[in-house]
ModelCIF file with pLDDT and N, C-alpha, C, O atoms, coordinates in Angstrom:
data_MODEL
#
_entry.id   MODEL 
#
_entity.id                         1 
_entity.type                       polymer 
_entity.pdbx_number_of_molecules   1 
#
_entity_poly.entity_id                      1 
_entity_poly.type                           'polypeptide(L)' 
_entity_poly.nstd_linkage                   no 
_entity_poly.nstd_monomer                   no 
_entity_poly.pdbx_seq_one_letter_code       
;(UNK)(UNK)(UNK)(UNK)(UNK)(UNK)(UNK)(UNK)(UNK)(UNK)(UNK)(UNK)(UNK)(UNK)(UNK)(UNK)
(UNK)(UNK)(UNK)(UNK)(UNK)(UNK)(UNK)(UNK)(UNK)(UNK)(UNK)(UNK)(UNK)(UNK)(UNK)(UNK)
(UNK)(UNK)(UNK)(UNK)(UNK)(UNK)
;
_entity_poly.pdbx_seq_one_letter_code_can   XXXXXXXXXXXXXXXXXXXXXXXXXXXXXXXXXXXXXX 
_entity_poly.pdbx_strand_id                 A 
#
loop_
_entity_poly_seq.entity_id 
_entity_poly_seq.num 
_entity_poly_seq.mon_id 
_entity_poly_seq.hetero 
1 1  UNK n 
1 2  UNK n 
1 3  UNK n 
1 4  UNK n 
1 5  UNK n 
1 6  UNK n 
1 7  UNK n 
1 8  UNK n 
1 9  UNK n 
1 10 UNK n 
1 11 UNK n 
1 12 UNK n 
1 13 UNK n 
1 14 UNK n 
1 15 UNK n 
1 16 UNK n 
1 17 UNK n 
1 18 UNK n 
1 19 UNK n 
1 20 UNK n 
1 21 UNK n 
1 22 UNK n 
1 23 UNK n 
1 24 UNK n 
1 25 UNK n 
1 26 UNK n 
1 27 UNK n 
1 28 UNK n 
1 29 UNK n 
1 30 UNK n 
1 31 UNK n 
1 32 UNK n 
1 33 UNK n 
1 34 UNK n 
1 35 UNK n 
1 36 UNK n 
1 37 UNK n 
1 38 UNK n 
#
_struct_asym.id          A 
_struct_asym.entity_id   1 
#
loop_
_ma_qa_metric.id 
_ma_qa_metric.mode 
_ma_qa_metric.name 
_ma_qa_metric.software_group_id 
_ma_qa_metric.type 
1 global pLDDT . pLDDT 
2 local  pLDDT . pLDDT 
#
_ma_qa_metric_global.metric_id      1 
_ma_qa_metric_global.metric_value   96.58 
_ma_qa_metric_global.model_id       1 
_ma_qa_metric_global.ordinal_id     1 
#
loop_
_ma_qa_metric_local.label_asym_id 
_ma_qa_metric_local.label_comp_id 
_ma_qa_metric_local.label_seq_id 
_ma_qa_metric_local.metric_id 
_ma_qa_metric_local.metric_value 
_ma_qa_metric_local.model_id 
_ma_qa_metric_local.ordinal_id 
A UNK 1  2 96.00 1 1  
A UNK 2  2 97.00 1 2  
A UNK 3  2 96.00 1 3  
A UNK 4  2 97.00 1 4  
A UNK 5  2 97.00 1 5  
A UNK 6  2 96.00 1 6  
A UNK 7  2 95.00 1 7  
A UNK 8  2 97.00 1 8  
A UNK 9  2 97.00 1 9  
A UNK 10 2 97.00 1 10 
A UNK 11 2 96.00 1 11 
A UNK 12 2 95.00 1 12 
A UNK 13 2 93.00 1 13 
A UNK 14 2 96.00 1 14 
A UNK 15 2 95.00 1 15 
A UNK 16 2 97.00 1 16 
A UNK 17 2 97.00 1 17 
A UNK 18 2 97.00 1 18 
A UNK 19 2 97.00 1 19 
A UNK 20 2 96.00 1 20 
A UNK 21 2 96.00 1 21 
A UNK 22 2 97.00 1 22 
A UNK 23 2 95.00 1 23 
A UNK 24 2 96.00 1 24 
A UNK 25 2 96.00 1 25 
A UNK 26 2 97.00 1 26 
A UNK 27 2 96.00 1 27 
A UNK 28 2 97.00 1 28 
A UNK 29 2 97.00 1 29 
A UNK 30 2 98.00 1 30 
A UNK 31 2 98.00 1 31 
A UNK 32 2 98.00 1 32 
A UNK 33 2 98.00 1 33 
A UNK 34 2 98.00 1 34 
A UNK 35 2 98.00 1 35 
A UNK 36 2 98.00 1 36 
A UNK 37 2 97.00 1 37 
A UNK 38 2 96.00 1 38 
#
loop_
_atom_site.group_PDB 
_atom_site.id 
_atom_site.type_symbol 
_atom_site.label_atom_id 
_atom_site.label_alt_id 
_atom_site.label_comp_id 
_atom_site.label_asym_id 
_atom_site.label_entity_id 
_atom_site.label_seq_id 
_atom_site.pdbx_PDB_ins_code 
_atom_site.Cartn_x 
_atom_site.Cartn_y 
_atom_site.Cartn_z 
_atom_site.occupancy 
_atom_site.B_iso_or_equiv 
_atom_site.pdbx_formal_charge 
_atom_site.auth_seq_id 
_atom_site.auth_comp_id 
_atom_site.auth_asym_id 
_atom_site.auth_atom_id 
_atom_site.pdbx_PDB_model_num 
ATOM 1   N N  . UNK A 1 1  ? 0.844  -1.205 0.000  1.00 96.00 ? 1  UNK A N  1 
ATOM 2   C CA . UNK A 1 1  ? 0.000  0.000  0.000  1.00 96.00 ? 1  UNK A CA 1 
ATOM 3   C C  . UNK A 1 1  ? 0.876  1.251  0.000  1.00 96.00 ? 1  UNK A C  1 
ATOM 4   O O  . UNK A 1 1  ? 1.821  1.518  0.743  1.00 96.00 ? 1  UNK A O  1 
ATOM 5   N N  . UNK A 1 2  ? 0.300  2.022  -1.096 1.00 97.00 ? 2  UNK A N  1 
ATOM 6   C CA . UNK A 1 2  ? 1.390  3.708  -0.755 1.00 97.00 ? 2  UNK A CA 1 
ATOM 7   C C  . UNK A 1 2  ? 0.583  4.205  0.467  1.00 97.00 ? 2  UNK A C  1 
ATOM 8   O O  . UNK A 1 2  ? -0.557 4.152  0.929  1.00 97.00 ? 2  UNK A O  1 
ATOM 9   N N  . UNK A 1 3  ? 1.610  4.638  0.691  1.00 96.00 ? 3  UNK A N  1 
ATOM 10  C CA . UNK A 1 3  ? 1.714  5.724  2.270  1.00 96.00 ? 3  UNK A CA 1 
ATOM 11  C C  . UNK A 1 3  ? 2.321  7.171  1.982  1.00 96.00 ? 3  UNK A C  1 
ATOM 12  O O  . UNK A 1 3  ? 3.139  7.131  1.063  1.00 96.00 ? 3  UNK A O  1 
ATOM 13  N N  . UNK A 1 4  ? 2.188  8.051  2.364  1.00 97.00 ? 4  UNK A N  1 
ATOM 14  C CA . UNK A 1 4  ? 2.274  9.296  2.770  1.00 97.00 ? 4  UNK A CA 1 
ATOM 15  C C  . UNK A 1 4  ? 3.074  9.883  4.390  1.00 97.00 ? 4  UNK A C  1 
ATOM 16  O O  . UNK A 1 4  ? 2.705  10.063 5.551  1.00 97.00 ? 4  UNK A O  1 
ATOM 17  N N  . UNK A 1 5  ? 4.427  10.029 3.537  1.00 97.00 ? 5  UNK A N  1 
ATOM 18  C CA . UNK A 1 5  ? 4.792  10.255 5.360  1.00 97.00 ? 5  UNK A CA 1 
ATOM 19  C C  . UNK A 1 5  ? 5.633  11.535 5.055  1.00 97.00 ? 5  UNK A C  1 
ATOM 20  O O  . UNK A 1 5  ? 6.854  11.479 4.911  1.00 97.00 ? 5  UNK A O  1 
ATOM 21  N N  . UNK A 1 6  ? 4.644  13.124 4.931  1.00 96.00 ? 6  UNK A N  1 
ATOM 22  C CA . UNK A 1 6  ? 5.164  14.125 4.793  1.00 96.00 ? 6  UNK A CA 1 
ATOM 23  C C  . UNK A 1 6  ? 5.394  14.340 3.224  1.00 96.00 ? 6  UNK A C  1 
ATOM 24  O O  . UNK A 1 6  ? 4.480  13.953 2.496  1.00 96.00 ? 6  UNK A O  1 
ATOM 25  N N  . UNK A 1 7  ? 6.056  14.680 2.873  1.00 95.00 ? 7  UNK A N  1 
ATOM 26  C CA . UNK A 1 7  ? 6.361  14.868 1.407  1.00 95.00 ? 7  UNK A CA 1 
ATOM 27  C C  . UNK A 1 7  ? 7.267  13.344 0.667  1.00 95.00 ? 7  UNK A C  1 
ATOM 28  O O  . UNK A 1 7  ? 8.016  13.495 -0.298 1.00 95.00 ? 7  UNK A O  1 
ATOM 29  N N  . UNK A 1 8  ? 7.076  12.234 1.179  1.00 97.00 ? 8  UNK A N  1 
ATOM 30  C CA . UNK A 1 8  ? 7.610  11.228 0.824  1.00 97.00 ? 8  UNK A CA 1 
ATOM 31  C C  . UNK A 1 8  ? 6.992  10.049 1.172  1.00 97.00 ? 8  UNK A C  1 
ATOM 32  O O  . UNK A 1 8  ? 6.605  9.608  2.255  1.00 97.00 ? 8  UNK A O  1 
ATOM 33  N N  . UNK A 1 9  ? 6.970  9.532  -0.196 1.00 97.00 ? 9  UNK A N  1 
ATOM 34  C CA . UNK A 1 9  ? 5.733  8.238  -0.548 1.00 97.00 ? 9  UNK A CA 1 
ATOM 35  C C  . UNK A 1 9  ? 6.552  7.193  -0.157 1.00 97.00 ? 9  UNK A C  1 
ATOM 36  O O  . UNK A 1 9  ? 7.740  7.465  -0.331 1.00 97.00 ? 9  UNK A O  1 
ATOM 37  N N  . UNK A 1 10 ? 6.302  5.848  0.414  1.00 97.00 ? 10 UNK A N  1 
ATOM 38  C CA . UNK A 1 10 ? 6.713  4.590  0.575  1.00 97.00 ? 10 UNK A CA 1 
ATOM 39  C C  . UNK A 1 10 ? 5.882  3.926  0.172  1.00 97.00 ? 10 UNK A C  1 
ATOM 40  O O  . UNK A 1 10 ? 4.714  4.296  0.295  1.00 97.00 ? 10 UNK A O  1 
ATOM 41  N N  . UNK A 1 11 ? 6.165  2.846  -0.382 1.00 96.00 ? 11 UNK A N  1 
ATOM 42  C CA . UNK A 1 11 ? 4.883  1.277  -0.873 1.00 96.00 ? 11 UNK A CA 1 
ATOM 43  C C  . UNK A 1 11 ? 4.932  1.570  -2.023 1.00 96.00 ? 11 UNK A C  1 
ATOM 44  O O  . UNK A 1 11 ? 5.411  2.604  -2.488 1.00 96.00 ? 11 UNK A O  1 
ATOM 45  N N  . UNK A 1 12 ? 4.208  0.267  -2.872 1.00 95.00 ? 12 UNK A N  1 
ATOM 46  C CA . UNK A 1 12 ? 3.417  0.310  -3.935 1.00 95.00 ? 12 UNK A CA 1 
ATOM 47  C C  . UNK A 1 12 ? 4.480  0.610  -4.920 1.00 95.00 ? 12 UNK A C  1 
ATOM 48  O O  . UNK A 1 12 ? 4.244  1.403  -5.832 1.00 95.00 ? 12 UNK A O  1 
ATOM 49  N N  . UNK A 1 13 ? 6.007  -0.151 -4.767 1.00 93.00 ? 13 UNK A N  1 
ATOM 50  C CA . UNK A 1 13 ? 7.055  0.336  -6.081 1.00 93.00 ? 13 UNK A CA 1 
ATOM 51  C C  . UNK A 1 13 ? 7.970  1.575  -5.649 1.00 93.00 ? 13 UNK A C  1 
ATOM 52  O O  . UNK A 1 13 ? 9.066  1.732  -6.186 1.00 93.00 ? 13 UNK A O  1 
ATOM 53  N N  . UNK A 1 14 ? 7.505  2.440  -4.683 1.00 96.00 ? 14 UNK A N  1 
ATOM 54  C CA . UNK A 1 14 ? 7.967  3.556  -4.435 1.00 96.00 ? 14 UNK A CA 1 
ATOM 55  C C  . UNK A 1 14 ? 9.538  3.456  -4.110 1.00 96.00 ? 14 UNK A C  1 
ATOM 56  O O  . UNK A 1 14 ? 9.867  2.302  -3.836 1.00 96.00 ? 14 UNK A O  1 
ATOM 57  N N  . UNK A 1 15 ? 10.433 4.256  -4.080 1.00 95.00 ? 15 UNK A N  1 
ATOM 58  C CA . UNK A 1 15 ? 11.769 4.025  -3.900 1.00 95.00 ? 15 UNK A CA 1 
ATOM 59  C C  . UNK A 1 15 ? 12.284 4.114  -2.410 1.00 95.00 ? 15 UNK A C  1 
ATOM 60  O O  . UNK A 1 15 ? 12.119 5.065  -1.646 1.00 95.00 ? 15 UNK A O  1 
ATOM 61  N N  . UNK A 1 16 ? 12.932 2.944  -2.157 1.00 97.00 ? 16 UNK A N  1 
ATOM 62  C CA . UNK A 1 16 ? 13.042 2.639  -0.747 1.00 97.00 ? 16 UNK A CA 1 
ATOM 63  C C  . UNK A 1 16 ? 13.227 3.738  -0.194 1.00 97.00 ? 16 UNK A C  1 
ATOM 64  O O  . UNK A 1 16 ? 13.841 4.468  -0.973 1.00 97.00 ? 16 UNK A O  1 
ATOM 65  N N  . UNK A 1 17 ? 12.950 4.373  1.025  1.00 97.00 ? 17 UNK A N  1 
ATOM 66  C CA . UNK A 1 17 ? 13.639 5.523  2.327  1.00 97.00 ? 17 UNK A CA 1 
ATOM 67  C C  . UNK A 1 17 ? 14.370 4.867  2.975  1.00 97.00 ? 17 UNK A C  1 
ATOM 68  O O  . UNK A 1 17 ? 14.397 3.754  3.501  1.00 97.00 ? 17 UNK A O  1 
ATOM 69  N N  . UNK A 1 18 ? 15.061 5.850  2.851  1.00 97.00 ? 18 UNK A N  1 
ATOM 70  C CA . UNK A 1 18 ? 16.414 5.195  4.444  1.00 97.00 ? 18 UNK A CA 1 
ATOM 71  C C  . UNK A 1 18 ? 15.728 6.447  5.611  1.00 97.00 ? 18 UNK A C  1 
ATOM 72  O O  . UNK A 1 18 ? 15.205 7.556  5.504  1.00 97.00 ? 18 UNK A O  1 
ATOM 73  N N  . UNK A 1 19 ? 16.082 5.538  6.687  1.00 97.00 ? 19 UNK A N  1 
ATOM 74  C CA . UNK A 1 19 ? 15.713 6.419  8.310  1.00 97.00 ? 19 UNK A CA 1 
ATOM 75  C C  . UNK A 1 19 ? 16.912 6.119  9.068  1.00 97.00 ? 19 UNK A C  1 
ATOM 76  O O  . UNK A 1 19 ? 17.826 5.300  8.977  1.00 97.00 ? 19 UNK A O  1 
ATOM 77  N N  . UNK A 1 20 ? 16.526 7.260  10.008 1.00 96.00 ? 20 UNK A N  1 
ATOM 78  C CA . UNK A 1 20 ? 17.247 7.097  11.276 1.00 96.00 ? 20 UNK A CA 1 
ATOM 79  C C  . UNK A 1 20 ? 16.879 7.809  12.629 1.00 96.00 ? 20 UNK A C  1 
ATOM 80  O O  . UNK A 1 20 ? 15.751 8.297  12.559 1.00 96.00 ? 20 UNK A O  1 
ATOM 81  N N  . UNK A 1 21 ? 17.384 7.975  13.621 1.00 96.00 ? 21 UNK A N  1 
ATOM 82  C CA . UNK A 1 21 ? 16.689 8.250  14.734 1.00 96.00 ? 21 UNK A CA 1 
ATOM 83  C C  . UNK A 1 21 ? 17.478 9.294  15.662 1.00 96.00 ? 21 UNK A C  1 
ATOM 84  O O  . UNK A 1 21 ? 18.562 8.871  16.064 1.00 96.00 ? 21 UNK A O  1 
ATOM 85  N N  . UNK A 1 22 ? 17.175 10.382 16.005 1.00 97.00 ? 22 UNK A N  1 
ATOM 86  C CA . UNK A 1 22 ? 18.168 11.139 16.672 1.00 97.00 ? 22 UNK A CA 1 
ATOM 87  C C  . UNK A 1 22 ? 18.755 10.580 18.037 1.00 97.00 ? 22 UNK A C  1 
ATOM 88  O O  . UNK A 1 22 ? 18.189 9.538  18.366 1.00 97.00 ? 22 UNK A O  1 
ATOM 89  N N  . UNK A 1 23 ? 19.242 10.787 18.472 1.00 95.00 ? 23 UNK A N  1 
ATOM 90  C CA . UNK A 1 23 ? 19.828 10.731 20.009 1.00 95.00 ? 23 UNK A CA 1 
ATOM 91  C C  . UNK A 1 23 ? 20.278 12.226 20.616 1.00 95.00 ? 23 UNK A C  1 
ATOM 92  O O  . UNK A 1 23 ? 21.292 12.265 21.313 1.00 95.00 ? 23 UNK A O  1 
ATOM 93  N N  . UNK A 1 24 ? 19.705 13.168 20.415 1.00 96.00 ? 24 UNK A N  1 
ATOM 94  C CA . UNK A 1 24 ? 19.572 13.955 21.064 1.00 96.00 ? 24 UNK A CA 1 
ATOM 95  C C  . UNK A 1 24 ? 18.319 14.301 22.185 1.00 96.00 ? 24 UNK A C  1 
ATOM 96  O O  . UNK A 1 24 ? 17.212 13.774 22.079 1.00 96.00 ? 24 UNK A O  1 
ATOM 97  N N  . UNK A 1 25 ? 18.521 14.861 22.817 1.00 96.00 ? 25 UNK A N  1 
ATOM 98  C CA . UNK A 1 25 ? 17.053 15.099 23.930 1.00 96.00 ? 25 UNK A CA 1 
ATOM 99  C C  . UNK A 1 25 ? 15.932 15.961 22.666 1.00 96.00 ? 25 UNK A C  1 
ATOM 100 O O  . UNK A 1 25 ? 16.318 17.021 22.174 1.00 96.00 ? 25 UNK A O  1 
ATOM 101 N N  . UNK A 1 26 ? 14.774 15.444 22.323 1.00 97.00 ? 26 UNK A N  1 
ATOM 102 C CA . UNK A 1 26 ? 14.607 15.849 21.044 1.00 97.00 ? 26 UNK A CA 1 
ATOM 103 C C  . UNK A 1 26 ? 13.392 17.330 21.565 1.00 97.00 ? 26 UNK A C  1 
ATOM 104 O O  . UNK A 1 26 ? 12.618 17.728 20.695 1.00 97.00 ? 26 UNK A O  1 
ATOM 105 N N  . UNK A 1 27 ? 13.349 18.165 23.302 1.00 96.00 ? 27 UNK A N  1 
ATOM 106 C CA . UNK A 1 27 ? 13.453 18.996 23.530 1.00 96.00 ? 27 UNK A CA 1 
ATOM 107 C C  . UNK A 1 27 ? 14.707 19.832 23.269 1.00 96.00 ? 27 UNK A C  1 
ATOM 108 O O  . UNK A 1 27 ? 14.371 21.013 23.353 1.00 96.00 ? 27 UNK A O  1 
ATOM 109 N N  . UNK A 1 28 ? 15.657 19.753 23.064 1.00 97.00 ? 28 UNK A N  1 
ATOM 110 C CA . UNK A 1 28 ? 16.859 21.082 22.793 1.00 97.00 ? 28 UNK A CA 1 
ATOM 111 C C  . UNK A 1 28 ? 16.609 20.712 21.487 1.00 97.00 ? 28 UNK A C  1 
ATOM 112 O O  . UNK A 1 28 ? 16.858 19.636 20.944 1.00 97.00 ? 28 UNK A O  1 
ATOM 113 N N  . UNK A 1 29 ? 16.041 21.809 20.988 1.00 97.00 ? 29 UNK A N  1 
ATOM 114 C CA . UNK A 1 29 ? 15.770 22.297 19.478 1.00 97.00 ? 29 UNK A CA 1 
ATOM 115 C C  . UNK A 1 29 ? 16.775 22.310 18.667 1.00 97.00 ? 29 UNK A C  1 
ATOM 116 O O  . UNK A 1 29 ? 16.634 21.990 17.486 1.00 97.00 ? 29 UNK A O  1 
ATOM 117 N N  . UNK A 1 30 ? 17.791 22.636 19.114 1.00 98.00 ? 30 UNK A N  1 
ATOM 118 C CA . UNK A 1 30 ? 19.050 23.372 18.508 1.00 98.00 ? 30 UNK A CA 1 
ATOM 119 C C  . UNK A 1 30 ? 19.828 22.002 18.355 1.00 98.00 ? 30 UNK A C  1 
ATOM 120 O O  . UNK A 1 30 ? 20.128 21.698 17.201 1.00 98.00 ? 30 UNK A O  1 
ATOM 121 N N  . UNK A 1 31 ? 20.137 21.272 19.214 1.00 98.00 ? 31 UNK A N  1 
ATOM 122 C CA . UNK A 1 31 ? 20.466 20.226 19.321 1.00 98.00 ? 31 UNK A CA 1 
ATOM 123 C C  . UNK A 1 31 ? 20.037 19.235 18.021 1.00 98.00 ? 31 UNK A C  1 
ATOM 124 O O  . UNK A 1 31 ? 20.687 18.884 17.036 1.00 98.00 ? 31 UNK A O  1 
ATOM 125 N N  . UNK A 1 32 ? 19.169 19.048 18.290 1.00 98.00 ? 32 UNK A N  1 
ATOM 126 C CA . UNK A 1 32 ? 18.067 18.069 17.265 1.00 98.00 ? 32 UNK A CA 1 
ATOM 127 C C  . UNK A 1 32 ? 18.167 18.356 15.816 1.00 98.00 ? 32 UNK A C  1 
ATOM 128 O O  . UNK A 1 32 ? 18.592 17.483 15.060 1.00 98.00 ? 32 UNK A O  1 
ATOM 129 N N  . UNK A 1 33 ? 17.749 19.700 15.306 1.00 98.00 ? 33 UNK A N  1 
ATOM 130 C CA . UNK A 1 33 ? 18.354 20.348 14.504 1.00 98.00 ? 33 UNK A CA 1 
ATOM 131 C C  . UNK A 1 33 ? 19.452 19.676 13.648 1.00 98.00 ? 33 UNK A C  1 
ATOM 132 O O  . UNK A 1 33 ? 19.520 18.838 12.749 1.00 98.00 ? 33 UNK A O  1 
ATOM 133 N N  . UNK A 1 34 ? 20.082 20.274 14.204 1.00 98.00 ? 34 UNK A N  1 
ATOM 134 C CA . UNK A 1 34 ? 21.823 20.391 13.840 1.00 98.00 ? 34 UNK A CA 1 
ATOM 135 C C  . UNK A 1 34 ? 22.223 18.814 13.691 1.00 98.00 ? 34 UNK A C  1 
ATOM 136 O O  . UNK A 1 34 ? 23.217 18.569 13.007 1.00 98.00 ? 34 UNK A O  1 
ATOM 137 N N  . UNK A 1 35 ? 21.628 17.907 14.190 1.00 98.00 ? 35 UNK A N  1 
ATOM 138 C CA . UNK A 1 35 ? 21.771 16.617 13.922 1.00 98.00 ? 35 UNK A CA 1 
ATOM 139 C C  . UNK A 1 35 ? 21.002 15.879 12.939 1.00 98.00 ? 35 UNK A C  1 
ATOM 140 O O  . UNK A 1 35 ? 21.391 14.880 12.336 1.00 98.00 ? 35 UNK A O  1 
ATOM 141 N N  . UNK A 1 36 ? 19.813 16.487 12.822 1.00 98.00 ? 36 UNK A N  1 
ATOM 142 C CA . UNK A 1 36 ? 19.212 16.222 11.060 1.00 98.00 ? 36 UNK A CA 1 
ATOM 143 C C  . UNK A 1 36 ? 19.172 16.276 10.255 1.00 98.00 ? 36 UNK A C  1 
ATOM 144 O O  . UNK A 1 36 ? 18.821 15.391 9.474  1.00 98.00 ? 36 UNK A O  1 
ATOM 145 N N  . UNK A 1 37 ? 19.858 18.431 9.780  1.00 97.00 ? 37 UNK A N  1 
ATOM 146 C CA . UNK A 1 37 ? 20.664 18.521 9.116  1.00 97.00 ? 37 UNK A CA 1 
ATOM 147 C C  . UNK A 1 37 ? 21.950 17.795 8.527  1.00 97.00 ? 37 UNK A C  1 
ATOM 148 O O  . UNK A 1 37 ? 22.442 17.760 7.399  1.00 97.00 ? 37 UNK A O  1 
ATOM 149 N N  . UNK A 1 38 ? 22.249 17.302 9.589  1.00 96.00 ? 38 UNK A N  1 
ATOM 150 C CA . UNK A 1 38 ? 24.025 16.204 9.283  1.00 96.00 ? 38 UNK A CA 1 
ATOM 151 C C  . UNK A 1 38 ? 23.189 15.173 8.533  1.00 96.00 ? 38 UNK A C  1 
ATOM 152 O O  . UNK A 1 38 ? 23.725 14.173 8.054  1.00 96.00 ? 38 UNK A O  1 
#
């Protein structure tokens, strides 16, 4: 089934996503940020 997660489709043929998960306290903004960017 396609899915909708923000501006990026998964399922149904769609081209795999890669993820990952912060390890910052994902209250310090700045923090969090700056690590998603990377």
């Amino acid at each position: 089934k396609k899915i909708n997660i923000g501006n990026v489709t998964i399922g149904g043929g769609s081209p795999i996503a890669i993820q990952s998960m912060t390890n910052t306290p994902t209250d310090d903004i700045a923090a969090t940020v700056a690590q998603i960017l990377e």
